[in-house]
N, C-alpha and C. Protein backbone atom coordinates (compact mmCIF):
# COMPACT_ATOMS: atom_id res chain seq x y z
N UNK A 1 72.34 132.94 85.43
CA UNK A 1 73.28 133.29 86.48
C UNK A 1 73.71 132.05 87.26
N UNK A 2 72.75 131.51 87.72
CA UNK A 2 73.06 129.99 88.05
C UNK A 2 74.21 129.02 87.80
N UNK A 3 74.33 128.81 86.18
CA UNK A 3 75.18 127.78 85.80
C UNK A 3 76.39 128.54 85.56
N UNK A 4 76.50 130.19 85.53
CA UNK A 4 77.53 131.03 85.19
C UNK A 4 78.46 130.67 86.34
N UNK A 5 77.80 130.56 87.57
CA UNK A 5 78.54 130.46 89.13
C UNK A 5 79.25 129.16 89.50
N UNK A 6 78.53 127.95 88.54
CA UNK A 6 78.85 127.11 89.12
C UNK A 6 80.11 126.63 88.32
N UNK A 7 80.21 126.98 87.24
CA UNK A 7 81.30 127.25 86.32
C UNK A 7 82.73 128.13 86.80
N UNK A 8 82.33 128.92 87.13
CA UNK A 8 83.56 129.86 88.10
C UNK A 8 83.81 128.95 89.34
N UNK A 9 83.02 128.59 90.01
CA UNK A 9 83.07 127.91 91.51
C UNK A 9 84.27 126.83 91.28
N UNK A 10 83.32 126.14 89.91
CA UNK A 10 84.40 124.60 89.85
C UNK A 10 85.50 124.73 89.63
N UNK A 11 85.74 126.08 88.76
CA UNK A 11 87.39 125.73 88.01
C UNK A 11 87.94 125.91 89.59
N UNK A 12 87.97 127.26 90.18
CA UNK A 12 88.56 127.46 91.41
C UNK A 12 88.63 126.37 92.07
N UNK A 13 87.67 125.74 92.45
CA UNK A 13 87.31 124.22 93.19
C UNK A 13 88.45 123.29 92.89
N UNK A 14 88.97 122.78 91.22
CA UNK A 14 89.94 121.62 91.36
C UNK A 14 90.95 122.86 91.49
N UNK A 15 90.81 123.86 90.97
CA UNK A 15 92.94 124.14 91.01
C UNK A 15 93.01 124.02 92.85
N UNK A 16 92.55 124.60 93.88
CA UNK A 16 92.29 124.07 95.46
C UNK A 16 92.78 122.69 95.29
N UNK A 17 92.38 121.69 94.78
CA UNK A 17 92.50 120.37 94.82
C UNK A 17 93.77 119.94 94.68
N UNK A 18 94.45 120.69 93.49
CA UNK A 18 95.78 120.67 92.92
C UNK A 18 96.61 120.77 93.41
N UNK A 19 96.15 122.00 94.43
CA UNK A 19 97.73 122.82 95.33
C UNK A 19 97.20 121.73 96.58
N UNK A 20 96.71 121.38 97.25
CA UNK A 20 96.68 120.28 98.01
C UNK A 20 96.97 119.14 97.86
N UNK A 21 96.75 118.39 96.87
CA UNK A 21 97.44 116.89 96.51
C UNK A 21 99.24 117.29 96.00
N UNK A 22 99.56 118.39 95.30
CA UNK A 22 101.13 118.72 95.80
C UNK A 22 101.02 118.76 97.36
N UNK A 23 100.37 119.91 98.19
CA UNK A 23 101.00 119.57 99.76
C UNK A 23 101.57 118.45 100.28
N UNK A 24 100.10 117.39 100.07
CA UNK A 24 100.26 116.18 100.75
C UNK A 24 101.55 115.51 100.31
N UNK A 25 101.92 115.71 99.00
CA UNK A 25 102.86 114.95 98.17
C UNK A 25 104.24 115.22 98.50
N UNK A 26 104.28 116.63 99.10
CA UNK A 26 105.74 117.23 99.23
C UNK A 26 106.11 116.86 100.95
N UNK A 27 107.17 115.86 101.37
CA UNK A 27 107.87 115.45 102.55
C UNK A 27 108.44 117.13 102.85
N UNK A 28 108.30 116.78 104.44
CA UNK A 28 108.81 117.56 105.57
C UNK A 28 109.20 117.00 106.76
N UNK A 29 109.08 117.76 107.65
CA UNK A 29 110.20 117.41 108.70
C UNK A 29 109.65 115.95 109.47
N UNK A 30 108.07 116.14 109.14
CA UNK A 30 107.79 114.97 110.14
C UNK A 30 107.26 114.13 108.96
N UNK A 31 107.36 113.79 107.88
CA UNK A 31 106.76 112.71 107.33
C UNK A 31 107.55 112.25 107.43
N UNK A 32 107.15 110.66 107.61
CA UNK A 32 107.51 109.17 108.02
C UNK A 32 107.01 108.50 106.84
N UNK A 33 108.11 107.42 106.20
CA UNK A 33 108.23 106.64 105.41
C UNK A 33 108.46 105.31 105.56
N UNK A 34 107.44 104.55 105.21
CA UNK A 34 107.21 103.24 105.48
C UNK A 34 108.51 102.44 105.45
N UNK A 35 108.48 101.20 106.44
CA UNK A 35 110.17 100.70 106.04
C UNK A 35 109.53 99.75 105.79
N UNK A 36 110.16 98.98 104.06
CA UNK A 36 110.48 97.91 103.76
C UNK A 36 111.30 96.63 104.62
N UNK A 37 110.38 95.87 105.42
CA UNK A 37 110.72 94.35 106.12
C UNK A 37 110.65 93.41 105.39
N UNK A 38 112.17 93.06 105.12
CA UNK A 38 111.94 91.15 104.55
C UNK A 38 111.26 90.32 105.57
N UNK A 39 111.05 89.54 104.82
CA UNK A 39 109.86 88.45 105.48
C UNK A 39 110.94 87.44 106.76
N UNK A 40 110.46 87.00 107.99
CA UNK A 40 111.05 86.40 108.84
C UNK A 40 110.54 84.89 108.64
N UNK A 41 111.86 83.92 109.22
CA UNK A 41 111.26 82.65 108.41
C UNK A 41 111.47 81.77 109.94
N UNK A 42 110.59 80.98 110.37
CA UNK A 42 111.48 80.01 111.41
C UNK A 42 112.38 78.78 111.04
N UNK A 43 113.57 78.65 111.86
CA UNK A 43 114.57 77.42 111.21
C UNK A 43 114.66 76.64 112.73
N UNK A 44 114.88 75.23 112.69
CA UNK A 44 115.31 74.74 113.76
C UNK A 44 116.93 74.90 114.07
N UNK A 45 116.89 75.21 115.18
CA UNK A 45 118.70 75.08 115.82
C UNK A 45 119.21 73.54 115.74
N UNK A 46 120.22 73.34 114.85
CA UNK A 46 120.84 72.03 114.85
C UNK A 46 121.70 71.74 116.27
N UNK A 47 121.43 70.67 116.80
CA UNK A 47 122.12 70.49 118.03
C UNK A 47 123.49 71.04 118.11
N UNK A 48 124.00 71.18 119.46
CA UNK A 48 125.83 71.86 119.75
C UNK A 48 126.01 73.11 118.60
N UNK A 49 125.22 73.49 118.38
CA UNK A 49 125.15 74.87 117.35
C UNK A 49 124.70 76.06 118.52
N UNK A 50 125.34 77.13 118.20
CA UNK A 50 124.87 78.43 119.07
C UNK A 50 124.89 79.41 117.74
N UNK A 51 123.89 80.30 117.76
CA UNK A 51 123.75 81.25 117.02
C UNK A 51 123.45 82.58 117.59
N UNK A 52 123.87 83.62 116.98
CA UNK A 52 124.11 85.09 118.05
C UNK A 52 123.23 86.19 117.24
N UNK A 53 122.05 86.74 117.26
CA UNK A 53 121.67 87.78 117.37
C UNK A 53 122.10 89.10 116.31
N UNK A 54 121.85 88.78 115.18
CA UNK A 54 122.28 89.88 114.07
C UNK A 54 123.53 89.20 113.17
N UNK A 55 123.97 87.85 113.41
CA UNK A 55 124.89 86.92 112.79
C UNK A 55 124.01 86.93 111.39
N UNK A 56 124.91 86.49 110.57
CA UNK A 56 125.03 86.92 109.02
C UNK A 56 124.88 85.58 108.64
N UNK A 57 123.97 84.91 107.73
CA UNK A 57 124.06 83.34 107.34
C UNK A 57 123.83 82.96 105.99
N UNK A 58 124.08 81.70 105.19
CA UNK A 58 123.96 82.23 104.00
C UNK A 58 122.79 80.46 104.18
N UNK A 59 121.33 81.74 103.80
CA UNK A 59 120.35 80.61 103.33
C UNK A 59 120.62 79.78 101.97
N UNK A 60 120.28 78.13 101.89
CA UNK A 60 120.31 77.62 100.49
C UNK A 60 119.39 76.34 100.34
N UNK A 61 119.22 75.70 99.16
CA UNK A 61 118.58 74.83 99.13
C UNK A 61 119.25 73.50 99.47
N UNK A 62 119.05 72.68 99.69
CA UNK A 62 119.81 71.45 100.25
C UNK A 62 119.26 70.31 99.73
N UNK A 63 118.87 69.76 98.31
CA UNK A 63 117.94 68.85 97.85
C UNK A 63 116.64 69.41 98.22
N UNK A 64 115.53 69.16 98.67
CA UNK A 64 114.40 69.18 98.96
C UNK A 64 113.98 70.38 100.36
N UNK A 65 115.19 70.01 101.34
CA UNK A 65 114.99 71.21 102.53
C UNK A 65 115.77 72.78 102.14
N UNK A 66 115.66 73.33 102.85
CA UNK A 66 116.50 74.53 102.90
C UNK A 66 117.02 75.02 104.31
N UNK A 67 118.19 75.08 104.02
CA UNK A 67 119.04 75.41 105.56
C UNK A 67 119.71 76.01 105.69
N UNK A 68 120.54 76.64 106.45
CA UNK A 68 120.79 77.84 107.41
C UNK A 68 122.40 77.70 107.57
N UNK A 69 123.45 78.29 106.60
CA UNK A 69 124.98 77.56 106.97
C UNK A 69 125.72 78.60 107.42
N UNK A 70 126.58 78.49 108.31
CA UNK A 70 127.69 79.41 108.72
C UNK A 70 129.21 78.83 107.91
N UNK A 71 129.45 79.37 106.95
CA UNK A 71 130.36 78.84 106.14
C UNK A 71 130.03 77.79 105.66
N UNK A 72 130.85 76.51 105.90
CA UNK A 72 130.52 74.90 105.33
C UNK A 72 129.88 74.37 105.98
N UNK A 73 129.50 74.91 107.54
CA UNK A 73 128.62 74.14 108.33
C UNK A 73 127.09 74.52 108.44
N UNK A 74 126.17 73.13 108.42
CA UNK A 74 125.08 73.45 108.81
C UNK A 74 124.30 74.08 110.04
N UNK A 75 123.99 75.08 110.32
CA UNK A 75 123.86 75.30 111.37
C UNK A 75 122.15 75.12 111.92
N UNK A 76 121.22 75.37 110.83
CA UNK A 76 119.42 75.37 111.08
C UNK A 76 119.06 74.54 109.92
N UNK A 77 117.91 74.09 110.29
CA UNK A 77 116.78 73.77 108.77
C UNK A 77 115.50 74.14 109.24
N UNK A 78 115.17 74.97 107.68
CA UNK A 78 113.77 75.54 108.16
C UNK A 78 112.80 74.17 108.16
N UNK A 79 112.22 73.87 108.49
CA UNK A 79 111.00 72.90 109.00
C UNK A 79 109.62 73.13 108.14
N UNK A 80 109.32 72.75 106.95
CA UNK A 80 108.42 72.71 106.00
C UNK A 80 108.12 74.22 105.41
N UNK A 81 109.13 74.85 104.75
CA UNK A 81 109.36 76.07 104.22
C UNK A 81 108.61 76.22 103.60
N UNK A 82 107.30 77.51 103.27
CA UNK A 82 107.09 77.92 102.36
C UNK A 82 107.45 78.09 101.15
N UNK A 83 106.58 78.01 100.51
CA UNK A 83 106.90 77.88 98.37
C UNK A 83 107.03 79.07 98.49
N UNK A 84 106.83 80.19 99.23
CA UNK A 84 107.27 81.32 98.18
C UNK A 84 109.36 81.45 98.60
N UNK A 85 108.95 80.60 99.98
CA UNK A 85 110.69 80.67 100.03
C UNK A 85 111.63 80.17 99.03
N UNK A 86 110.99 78.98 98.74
CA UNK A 86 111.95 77.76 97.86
C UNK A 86 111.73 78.59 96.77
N UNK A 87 110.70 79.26 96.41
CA UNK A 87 110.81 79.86 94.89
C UNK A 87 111.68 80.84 94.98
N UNK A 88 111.78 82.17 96.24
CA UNK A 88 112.84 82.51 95.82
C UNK A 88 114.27 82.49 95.91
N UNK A 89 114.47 81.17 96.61
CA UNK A 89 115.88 80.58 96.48
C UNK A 89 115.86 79.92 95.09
N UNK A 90 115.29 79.51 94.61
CA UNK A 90 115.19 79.11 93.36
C UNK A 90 115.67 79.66 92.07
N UNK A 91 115.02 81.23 92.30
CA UNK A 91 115.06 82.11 91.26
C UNK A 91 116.60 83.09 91.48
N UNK A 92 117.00 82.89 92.63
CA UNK A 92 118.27 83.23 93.15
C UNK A 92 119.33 82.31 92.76
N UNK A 93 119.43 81.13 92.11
CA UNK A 93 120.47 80.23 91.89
C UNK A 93 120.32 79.18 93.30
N UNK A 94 119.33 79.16 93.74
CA UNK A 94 119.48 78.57 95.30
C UNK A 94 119.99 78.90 96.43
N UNK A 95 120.65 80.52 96.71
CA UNK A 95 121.25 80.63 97.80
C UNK A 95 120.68 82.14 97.99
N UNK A 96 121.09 82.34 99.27
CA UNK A 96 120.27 83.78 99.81
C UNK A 96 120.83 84.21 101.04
N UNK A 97 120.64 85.53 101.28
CA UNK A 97 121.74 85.90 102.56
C UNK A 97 120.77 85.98 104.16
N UNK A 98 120.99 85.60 104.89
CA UNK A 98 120.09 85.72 105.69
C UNK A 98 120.48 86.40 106.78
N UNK A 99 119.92 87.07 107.93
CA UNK A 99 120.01 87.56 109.18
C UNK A 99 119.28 86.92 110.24
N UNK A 100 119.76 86.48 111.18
CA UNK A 100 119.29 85.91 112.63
C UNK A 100 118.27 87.35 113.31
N UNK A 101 117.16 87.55 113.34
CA UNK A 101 116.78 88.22 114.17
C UNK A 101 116.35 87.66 115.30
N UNK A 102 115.49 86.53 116.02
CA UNK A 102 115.35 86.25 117.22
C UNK A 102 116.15 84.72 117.33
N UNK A 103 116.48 84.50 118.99
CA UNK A 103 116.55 83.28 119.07
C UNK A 103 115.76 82.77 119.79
N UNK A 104 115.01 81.65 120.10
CA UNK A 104 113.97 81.51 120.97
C UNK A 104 114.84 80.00 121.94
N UNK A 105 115.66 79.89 122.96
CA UNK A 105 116.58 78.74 123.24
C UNK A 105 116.00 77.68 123.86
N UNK A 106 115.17 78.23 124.09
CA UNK A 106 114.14 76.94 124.51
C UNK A 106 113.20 75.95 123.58
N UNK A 107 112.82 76.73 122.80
CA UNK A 107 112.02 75.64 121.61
C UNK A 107 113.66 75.54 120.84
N UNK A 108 114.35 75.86 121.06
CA UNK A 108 115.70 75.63 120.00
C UNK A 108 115.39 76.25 118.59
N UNK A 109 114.82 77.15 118.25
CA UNK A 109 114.34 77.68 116.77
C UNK A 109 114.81 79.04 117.08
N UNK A 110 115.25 79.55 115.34
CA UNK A 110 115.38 81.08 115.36
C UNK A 110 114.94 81.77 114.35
N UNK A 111 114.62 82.87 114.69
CA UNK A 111 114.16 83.78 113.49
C UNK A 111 115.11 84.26 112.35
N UNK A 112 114.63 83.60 111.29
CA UNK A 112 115.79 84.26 110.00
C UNK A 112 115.68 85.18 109.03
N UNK A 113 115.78 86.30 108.62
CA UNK A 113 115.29 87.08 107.70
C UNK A 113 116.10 86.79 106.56
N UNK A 114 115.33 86.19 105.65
CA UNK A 114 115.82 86.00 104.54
C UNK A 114 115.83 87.15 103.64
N UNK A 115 116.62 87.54 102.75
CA UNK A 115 116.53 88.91 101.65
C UNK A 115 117.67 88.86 100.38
């Protein structure tokens, strides 16, 4: 009788398991979904340059640095960029779109989200 019970118990036991890992799995009104953030990079502000807060820039490689242009002009250079940056300007043809998220006007540096 013993092992007869524990045999009935289990099957019942995972299908329980089953209809719960669907619950968890199925979105409703309040599940919240992680947001994907590109990585933020710091660049220095090139002198007599002003930059605005959600401005659109197109990151690229520049020989050895990588910098920050508003059209033909230079406007930042990031200041000893990470390899995973240069790699993926690299693997991009060298250029990349970037977004200004902070400006900091006193150290003269701004936050760039590269993506």
């Amino acid at each position: 009788m013993g092992v007869d019970f524990i045999r009935k118990a289990a099957k019942s036991f995972h299908k329980g398991l089953d209809r719960s890992r669907i619950d968890l799995g199925t979105p409703d009104l309040f599940t919240r979904l992680p947001d994907c953030e590109p990585r933020t990079y710091a660049a220095t502000i090139r002198s007599n340059q002003k930059l605005n807060r959600g401005e659109d820039l197109c990151v690229r490689l520049d020989g050895a640095a990588v910098v920050a242009q508003r059209g033909m002009e230079i406007v930042a250079q990031f200041e000893s960029p990470p390899a995973e940056l240069i790699d993926a300007l690299k693997d991009s043809h060298g250029e990349a779109c970037g977004t200004v998220r902070e400006i900091h006007e006193i150290a003269d540096t701004a936050e760039i989200t590269v993506c």
